[in-house]
PDB file of N, CA and C in Angstrom:
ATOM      1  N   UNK A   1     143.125 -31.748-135.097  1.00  0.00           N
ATOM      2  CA  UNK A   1     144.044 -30.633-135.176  1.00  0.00           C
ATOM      3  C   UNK A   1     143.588 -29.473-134.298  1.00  0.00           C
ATOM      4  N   UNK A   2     142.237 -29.433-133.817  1.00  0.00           N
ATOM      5  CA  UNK A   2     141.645 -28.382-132.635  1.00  0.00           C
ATOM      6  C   UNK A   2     141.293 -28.963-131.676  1.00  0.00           C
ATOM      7  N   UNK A   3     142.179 -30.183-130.951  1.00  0.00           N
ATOM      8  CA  UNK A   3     141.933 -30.118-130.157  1.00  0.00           C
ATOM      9  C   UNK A   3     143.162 -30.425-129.007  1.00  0.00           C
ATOM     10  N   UNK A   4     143.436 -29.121-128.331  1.00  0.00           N
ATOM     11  CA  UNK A   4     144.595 -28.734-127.428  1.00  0.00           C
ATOM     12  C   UNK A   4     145.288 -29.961-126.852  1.00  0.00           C
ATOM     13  N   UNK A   5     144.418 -31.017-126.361  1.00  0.00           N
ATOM     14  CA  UNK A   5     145.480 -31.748-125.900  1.00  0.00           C
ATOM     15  C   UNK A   5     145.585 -33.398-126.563  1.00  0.00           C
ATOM     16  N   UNK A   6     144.860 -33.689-127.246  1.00  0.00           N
ATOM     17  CA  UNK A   6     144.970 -34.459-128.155  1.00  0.00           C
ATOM     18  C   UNK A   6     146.649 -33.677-128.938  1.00  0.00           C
ATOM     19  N   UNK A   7     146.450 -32.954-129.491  1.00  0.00           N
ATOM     20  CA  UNK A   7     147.847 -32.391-130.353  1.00  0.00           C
ATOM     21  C   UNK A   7     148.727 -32.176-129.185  1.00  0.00           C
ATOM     22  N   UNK A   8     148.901 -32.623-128.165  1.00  0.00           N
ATOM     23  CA  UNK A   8     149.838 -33.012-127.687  1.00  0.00           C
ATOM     24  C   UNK A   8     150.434 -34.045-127.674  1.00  0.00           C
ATOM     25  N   UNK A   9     149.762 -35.225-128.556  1.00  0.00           N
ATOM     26  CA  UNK A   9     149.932 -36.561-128.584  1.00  0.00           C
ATOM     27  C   UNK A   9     151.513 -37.007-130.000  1.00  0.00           C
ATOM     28  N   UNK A  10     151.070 -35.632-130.420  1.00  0.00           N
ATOM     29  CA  UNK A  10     151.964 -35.577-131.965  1.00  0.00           C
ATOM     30  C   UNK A  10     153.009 -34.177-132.301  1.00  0.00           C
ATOM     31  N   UNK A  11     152.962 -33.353-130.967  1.00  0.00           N
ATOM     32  CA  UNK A  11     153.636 -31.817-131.260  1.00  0.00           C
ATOM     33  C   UNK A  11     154.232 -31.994-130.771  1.00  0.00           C
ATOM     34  N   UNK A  12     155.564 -32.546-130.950  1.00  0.00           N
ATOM     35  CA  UNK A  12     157.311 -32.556-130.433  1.00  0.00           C
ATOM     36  C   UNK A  12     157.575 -31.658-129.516  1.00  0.00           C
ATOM     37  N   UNK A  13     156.989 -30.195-129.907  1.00  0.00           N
ATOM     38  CA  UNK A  13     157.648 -28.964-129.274  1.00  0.00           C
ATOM     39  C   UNK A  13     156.701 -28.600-127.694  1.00  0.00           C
ATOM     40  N   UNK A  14     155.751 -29.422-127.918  1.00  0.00           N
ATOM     41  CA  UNK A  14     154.486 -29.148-126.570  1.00  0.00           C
ATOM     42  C   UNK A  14     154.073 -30.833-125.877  1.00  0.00           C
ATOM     43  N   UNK A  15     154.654 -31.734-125.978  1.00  0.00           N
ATOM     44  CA  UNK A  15     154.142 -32.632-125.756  1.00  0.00           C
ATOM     45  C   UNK A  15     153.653 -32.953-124.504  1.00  0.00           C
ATOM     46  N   UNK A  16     152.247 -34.045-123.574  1.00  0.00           N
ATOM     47  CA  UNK A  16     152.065 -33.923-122.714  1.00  0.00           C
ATOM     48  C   UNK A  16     151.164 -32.663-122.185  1.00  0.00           C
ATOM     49  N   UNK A  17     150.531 -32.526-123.247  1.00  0.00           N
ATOM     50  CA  UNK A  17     149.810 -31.217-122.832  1.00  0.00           C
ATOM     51  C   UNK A  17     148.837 -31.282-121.597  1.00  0.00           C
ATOM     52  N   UNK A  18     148.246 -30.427-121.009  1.00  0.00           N
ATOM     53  CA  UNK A  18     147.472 -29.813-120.059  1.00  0.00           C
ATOM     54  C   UNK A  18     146.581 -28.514-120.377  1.00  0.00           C
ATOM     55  N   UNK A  19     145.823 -28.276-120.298  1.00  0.00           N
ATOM     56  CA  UNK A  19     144.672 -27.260-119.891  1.00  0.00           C
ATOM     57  C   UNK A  19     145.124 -26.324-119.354  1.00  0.00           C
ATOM     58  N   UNK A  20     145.668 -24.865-118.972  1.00  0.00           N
ATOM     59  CA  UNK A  20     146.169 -24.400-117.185  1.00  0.00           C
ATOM     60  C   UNK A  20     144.530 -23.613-117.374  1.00  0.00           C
ATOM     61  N   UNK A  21     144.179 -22.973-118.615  1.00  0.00           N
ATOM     62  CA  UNK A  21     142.605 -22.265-118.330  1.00  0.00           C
ATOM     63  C   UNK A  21     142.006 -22.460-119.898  1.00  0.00           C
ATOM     64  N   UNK A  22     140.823 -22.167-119.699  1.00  0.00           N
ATOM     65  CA  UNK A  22     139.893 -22.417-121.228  1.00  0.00           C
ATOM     66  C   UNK A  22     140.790 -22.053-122.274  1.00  0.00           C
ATOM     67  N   UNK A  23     140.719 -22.882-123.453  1.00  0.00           N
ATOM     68  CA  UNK A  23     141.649 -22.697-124.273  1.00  0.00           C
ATOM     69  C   UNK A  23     142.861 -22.160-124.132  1.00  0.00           C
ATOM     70  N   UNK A  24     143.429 -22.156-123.061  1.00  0.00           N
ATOM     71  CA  UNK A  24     145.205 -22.464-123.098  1.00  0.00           C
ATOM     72  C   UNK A  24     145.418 -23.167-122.677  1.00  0.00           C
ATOM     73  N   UNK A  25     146.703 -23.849-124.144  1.00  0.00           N
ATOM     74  CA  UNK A  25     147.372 -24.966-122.770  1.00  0.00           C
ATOM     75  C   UNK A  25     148.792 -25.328-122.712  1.00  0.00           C
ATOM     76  N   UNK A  26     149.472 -25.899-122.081  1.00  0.00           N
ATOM     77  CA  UNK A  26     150.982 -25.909-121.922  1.00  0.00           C
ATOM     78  C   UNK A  26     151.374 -27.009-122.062  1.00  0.00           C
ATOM     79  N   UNK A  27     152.722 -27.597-122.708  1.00  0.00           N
ATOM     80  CA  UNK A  27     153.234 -28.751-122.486  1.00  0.00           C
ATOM     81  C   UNK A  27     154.896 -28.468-122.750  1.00  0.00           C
ATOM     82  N   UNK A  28     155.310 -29.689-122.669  1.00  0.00           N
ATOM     83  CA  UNK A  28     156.680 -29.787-122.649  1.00  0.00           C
ATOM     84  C   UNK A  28     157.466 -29.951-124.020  1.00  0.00           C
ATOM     85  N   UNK A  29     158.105 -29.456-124.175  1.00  0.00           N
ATOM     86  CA  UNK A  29     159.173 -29.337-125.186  1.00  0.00           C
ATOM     87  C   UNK A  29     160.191 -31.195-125.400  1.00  0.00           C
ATOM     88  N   UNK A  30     159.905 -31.697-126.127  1.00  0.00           N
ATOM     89  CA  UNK A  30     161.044 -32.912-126.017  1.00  0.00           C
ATOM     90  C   UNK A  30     162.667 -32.889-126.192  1.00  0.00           C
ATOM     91  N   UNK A  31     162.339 -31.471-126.749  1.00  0.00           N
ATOM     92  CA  UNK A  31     164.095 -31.075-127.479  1.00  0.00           C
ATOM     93  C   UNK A  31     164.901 -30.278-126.199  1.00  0.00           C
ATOM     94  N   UNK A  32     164.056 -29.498-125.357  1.00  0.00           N
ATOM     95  CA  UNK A  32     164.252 -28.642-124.372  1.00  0.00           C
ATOM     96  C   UNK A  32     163.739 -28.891-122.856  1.00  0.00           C
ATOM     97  N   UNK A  33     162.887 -29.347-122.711  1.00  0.00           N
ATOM     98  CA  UNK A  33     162.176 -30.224-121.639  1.00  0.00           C
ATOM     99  C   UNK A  33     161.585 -28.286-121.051  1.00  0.00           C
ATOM    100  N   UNK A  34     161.332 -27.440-121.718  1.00  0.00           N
ATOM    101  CA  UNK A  34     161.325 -26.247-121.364  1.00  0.00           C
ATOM    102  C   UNK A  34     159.307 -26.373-122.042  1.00  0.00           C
ATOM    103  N   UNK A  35     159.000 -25.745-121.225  1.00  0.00           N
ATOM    104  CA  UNK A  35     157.321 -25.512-121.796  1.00  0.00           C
ATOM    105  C   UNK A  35     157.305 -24.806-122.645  1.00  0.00           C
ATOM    106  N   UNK A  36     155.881 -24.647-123.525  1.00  0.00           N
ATOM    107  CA  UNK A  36     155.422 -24.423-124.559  1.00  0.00           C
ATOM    108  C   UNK A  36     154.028 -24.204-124.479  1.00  0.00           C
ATOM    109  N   UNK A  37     153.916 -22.893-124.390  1.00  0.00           N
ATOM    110  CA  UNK A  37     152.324 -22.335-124.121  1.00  0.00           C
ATOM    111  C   UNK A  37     151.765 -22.872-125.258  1.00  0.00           C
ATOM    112  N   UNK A  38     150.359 -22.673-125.627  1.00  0.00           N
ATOM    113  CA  UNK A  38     149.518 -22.854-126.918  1.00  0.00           C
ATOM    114  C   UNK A  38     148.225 -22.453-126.746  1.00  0.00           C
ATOM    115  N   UNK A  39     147.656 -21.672-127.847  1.00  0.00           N
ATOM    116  CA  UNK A  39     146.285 -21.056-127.880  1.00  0.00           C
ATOM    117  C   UNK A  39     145.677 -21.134-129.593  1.00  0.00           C
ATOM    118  N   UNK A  40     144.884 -22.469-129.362  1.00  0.00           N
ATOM    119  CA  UNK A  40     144.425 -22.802-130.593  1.00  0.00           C
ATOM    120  C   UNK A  40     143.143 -22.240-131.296  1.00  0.00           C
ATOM    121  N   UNK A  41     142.859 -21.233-132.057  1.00  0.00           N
ATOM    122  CA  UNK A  41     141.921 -20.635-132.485  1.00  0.00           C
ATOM    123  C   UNK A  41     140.804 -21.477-134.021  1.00  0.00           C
ATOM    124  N   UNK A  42     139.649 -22.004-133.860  1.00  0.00           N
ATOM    125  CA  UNK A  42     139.679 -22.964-134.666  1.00  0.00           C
ATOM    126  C   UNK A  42     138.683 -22.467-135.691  1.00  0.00           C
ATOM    127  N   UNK A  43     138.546 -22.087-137.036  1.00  0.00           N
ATOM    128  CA  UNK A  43     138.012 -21.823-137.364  1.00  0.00           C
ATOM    129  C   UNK A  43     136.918 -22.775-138.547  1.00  0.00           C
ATOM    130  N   UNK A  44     136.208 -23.341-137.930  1.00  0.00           N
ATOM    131  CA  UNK A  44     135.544 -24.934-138.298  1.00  0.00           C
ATOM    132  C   UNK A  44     134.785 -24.727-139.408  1.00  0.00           C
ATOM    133  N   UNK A  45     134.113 -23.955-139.855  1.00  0.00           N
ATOM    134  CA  UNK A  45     133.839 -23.638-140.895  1.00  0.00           C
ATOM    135  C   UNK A  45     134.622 -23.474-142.393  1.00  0.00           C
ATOM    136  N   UNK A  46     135.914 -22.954-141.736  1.00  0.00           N
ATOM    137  CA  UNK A  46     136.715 -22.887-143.569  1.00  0.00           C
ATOM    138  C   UNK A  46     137.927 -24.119-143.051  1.00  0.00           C
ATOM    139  N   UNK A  47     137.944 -25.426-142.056  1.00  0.00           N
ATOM    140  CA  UNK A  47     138.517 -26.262-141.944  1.00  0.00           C
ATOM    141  C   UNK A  47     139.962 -25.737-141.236  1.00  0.00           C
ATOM    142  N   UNK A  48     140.075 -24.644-140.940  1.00  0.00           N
ATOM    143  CA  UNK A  48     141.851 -24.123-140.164  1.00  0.00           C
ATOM    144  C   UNK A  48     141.410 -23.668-138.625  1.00  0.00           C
ATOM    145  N   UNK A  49     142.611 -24.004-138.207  1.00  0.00           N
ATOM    146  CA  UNK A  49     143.344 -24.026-137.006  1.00  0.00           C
ATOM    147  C   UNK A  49     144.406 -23.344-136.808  1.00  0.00           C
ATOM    148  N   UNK A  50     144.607 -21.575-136.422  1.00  0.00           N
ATOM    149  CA  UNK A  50     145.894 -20.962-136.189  1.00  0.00           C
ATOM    150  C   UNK A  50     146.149 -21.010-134.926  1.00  0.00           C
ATOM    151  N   UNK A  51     147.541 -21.351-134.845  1.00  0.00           N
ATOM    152  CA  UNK A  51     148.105 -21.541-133.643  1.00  0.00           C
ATOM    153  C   UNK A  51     149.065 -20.523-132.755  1.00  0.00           C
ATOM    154  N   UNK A  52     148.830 -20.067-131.472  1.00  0.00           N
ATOM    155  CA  UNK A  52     149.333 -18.643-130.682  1.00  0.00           C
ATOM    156  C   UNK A  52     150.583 -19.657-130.133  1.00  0.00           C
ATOM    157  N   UNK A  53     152.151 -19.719-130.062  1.00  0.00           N
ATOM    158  CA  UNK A  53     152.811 -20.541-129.191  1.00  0.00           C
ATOM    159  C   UNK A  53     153.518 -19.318-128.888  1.00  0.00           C
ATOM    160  N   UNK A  54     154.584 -19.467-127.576  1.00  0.00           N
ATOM    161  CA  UNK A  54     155.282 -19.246-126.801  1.00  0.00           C
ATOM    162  C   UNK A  54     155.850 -19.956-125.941  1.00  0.00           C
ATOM    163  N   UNK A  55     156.836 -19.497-125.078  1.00  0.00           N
ATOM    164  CA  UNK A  55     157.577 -20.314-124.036  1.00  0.00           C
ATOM    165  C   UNK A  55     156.793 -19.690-122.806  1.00  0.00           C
ATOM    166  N   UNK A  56     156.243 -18.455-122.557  1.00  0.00           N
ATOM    167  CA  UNK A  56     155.202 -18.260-121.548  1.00  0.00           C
ATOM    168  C   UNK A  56     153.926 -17.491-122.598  1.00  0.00           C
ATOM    169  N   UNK A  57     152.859 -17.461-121.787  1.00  0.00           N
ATOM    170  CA  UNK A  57     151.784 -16.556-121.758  1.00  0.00           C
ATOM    171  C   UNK A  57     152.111 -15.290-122.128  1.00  0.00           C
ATOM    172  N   UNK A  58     152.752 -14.387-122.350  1.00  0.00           N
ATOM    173  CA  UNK A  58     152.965 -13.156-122.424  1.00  0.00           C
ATOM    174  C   UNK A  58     153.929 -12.855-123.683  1.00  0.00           C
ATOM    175  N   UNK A  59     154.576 -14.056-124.168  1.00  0.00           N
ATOM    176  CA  UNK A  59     155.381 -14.304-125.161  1.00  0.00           C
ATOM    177  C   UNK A  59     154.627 -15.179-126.443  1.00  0.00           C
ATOM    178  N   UNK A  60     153.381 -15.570-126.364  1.00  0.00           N
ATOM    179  CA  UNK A  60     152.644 -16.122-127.747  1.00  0.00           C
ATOM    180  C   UNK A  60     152.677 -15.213-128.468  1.00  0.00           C
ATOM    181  N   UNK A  61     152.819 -15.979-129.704  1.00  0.00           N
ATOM    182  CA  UNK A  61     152.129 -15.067-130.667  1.00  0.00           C
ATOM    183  C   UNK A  61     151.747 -16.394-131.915  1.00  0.00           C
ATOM    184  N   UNK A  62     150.741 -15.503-133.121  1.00  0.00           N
ATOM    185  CA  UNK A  62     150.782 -16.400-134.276  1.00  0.00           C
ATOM    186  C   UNK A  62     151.684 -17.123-134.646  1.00  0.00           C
ATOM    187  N   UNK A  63     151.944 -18.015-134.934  1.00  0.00           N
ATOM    188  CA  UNK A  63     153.274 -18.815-135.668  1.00  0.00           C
ATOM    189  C   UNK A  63     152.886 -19.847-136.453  1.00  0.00           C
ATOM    190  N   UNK A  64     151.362 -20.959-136.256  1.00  0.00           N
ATOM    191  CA  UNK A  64     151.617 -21.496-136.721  1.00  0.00           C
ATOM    192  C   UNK A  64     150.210 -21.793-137.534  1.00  0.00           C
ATOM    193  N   UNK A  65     149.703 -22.613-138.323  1.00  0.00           N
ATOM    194  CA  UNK A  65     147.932 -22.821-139.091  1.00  0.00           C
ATOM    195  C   UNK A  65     147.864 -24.050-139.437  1.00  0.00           C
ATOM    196  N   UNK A  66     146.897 -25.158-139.381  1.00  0.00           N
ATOM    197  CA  UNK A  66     146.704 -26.036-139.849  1.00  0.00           C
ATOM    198  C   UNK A  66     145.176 -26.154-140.776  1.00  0.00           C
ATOM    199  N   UNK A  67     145.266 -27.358-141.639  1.00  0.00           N
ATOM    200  CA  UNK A  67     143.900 -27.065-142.518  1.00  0.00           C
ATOM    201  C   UNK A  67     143.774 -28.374-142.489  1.00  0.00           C
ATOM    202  N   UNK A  68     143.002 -28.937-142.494  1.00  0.00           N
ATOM    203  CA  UNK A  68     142.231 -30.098-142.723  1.00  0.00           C
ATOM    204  C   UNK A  68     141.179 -30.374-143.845  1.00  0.00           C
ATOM    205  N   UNK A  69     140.769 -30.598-145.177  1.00  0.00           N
ATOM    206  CA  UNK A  69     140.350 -30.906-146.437  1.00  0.00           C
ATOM    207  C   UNK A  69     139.406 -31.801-146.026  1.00  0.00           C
ATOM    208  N   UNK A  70     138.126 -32.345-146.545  1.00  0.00           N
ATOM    209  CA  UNK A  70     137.755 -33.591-146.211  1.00  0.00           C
ATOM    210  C   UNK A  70     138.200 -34.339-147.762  1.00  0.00           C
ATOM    211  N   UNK A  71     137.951 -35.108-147.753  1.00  0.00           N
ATOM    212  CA  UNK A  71     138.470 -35.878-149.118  1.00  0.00           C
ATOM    213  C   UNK A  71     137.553 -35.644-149.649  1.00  0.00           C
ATOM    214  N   UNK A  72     136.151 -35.680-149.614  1.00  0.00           N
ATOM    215  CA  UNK A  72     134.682 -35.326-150.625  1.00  0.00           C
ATOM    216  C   UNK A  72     135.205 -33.954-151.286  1.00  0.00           C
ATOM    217  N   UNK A  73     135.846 -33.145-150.477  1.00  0.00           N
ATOM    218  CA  UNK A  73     135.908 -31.497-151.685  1.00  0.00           C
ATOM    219  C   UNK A  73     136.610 -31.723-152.423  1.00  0.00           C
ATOM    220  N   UNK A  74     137.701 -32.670-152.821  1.00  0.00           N
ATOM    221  CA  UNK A  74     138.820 -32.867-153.117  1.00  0.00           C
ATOM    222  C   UNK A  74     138.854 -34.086-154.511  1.00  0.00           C
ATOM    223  N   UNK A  75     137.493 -34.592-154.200  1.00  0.00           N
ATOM    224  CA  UNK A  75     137.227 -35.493-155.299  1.00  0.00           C
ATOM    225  C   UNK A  75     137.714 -36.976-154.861  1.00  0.00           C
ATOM    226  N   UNK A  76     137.955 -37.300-153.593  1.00  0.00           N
ATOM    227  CA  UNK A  76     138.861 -38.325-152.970  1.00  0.00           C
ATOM    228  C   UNK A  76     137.848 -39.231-152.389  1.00  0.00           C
ATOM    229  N   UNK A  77     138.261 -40.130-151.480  1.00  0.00           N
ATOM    230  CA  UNK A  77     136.996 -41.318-150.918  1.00  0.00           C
ATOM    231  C   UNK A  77     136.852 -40.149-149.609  1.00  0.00           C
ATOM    232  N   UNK A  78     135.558 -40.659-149.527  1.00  0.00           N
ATOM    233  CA  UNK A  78     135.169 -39.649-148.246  1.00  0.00           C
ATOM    234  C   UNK A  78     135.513 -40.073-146.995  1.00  0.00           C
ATOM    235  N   UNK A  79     136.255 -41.362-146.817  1.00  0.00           N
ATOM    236  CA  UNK A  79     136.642 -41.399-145.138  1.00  0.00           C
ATOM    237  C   UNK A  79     138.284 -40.737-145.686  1.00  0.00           C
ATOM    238  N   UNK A  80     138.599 -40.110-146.688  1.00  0.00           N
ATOM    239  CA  UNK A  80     139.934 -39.385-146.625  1.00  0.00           C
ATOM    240  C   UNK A  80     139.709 -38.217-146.144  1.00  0.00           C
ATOM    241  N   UNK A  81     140.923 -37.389-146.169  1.00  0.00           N
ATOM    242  CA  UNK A  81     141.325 -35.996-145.910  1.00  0.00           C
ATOM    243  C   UNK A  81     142.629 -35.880-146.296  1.00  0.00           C
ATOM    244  N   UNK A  82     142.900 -34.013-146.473  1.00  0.00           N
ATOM    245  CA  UNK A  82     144.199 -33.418-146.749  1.00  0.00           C
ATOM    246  C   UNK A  82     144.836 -32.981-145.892  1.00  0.00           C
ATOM    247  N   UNK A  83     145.319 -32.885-144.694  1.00  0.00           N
ATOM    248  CA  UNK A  83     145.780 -32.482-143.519  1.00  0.00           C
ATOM    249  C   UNK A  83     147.534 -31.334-144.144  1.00  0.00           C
ATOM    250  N   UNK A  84     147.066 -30.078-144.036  1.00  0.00           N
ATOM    251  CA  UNK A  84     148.382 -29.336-144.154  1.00  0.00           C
ATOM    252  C   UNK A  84     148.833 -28.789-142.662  1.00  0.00           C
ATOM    253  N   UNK A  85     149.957 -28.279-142.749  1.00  0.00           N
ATOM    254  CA  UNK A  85     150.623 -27.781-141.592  1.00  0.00           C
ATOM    255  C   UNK A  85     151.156 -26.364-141.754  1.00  0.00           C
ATOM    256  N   UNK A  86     151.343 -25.489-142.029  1.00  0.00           N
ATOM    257  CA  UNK A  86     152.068 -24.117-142.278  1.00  0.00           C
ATOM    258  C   UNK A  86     152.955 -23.623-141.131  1.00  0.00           C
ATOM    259  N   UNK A  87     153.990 -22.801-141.244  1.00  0.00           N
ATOM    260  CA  UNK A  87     154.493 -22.311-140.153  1.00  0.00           C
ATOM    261  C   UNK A  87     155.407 -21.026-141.095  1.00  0.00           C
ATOM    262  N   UNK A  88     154.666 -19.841-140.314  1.00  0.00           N
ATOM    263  CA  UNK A  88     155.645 -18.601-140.935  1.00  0.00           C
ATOM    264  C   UNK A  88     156.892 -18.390-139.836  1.00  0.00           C
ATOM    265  N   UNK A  89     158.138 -18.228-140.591  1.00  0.00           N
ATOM    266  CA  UNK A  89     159.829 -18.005-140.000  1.00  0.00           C
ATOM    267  C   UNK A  89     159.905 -16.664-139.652  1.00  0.00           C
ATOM    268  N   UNK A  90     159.829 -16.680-138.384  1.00  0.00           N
ATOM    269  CA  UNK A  90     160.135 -15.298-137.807  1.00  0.00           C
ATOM    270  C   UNK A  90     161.531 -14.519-138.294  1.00  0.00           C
ATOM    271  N   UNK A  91     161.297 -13.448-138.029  1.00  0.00           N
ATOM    272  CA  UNK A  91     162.551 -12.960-138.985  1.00  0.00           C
ATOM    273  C   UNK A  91     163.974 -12.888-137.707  1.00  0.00           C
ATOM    274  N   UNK A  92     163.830 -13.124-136.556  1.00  0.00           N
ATOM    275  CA  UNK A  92     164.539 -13.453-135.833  1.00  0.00           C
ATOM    276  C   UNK A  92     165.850 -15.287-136.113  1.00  0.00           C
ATOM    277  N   UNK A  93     164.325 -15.942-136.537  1.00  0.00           N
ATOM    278  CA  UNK A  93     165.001 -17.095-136.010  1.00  0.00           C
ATOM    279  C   UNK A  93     166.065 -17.505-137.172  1.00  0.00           C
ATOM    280  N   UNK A  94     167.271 -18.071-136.667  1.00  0.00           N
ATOM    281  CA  UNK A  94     168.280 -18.465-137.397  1.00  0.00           C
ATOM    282  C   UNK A  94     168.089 -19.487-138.534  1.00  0.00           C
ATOM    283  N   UNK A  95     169.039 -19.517-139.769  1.00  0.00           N
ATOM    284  CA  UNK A  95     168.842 -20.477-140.170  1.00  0.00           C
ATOM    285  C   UNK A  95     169.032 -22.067-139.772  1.00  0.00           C
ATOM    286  N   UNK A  96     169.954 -22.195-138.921  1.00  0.00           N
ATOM    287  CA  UNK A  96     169.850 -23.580-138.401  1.00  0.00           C
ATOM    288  C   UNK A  96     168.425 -23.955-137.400  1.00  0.00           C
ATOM    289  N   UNK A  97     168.221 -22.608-136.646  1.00  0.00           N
ATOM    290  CA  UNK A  97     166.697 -23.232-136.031  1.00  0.00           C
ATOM    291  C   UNK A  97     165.339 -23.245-137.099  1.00  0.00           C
ATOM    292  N   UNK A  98     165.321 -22.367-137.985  1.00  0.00           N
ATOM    293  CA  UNK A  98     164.340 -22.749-139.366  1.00  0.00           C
ATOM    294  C   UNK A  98     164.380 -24.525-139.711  1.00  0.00           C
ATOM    295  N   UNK A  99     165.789 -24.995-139.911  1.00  0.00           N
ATOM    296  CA  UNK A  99     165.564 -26.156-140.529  1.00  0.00           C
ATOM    297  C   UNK A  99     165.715 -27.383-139.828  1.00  0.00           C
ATOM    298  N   UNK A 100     165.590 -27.096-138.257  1.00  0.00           N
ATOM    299  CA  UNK A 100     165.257 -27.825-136.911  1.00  0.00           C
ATOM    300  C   UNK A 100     163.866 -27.806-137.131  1.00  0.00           C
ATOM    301  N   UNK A 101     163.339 -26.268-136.965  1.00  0.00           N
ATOM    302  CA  UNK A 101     161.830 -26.311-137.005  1.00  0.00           C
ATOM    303  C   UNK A 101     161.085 -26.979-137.990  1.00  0.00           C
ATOM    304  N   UNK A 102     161.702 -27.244-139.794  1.00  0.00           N
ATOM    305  CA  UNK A 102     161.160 -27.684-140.657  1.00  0.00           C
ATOM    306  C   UNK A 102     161.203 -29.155-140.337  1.00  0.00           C
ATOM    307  N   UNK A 103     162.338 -29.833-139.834  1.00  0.00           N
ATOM    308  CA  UNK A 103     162.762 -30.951-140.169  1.00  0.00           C
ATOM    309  C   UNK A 103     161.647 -31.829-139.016  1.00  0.00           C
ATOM    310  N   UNK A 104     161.361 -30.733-137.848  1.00  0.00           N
ATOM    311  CA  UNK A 104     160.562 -31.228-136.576  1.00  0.00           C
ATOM    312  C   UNK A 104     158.919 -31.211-137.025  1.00  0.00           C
ATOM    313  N   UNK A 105     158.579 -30.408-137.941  1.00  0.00           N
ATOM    314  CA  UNK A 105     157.421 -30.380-138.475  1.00  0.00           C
ATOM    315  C   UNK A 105     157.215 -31.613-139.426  1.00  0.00           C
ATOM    316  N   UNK A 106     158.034 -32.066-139.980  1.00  0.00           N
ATOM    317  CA  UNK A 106     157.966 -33.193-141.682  1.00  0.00           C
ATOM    318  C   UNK A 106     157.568 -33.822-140.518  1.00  0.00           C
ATOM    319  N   UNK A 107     157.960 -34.507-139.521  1.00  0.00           N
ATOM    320  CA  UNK A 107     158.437 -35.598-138.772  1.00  0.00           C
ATOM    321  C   UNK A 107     156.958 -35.930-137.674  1.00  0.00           C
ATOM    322  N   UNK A 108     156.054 -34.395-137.297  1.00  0.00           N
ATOM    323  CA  UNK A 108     155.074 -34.525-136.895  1.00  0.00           C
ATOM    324  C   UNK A 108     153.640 -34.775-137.745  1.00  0.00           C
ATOM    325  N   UNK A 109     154.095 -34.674-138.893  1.00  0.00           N
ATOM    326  CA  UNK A 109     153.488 -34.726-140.164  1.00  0.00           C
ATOM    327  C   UNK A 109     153.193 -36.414-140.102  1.00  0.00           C
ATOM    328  N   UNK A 110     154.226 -37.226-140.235  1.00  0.00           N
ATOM    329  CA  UNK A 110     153.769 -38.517-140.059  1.00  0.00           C
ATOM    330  C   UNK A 110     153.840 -39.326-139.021  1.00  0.00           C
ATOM    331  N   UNK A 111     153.555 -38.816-137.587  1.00  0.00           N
ATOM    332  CA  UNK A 111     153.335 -38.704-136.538  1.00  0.00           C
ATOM    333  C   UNK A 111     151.226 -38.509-136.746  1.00  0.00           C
ATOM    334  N   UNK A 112     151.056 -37.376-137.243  1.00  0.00           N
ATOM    335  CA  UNK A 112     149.529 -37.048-137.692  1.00  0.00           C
ATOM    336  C   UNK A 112     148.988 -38.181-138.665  1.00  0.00           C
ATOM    337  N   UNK A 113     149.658 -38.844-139.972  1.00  0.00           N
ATOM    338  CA  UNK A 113     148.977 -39.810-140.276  1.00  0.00           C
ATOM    339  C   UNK A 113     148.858 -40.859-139.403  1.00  0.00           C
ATOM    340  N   UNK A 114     150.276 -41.391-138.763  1.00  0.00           N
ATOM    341  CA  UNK A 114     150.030 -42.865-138.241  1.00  0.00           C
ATOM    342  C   UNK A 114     148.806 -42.584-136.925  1.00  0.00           C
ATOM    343  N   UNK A 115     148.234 -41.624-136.618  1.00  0.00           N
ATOM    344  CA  UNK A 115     147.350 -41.785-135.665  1.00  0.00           C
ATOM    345  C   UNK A 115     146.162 -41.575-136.286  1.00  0.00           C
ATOM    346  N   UNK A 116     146.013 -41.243-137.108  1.00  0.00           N
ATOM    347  CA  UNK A 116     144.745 -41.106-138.255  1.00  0.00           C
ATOM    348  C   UNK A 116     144.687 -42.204-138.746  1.00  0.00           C
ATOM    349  N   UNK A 117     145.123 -42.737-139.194  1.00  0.00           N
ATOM    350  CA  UNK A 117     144.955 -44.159-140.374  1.00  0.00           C
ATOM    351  C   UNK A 117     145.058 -45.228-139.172  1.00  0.00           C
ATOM    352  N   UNK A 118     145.672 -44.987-137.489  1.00  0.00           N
ATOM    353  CA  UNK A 118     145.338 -46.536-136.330  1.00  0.00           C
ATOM    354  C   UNK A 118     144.190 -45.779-135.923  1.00  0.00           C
ATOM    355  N   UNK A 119     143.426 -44.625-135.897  1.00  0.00           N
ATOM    356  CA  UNK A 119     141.881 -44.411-135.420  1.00  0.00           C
ATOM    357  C   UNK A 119     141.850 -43.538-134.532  1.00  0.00           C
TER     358      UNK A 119
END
């Protein structure tokens, strides 16, 4: 989940990612074929990942957090984990793009297991 272009392998909205400089990176949109900046901040110690997106550099901002659990804190087998996703709704965006954005998130959600559980 921190690592920029690996999560391009499973982020609908950035896919195809690239590097352009240290920790930023850009990819393509599948819905829009329009880019999608990203600046992943990882904080490895309490297991999260907040995410800076935009359509350019100058337009990121916070939007999105991921957490990762190991299954040992959790009382689970230890090659498990809890993998969450969060995303706060800008007060701009419409309700039909909220439940694009939700419906595009469920969908990368098991996109994230099936590449976890093939390795």
């Amino acid at each position: 989940m921190s690592d920029g272009l690996k999560q391009g392998q499973w982020a609908l909205g950035s896919l195809t990612r690239r590097e352009v400089e240290p920790g930023l990176f850009v990819g393509q949109s599948s819905f829009t074929g329009k880019d999608t900046y990203v600046r992943l901040n990882a904080d490895r110690a309490r297991f999260i990942v907040d995410y800076e997106v935009g359509g350019s550099r100058e337009s990121m901002q916070f939007r999105h957090m991921s957490r990762v659990i190991p299954g040992a804190l959790l009382k689970m087998p230890a090659e498990s984990c809890v993998v969450s996703l969060l995303t706060w709704r800008l007060a701009t965006l419409s309700d039909a793009d909220w439940v694009a954005l939700s419906t595009i998130h469920e969908a990368e959600m098991f996109l994230i297991k099936g590449l976890l559980e093939r390795g």
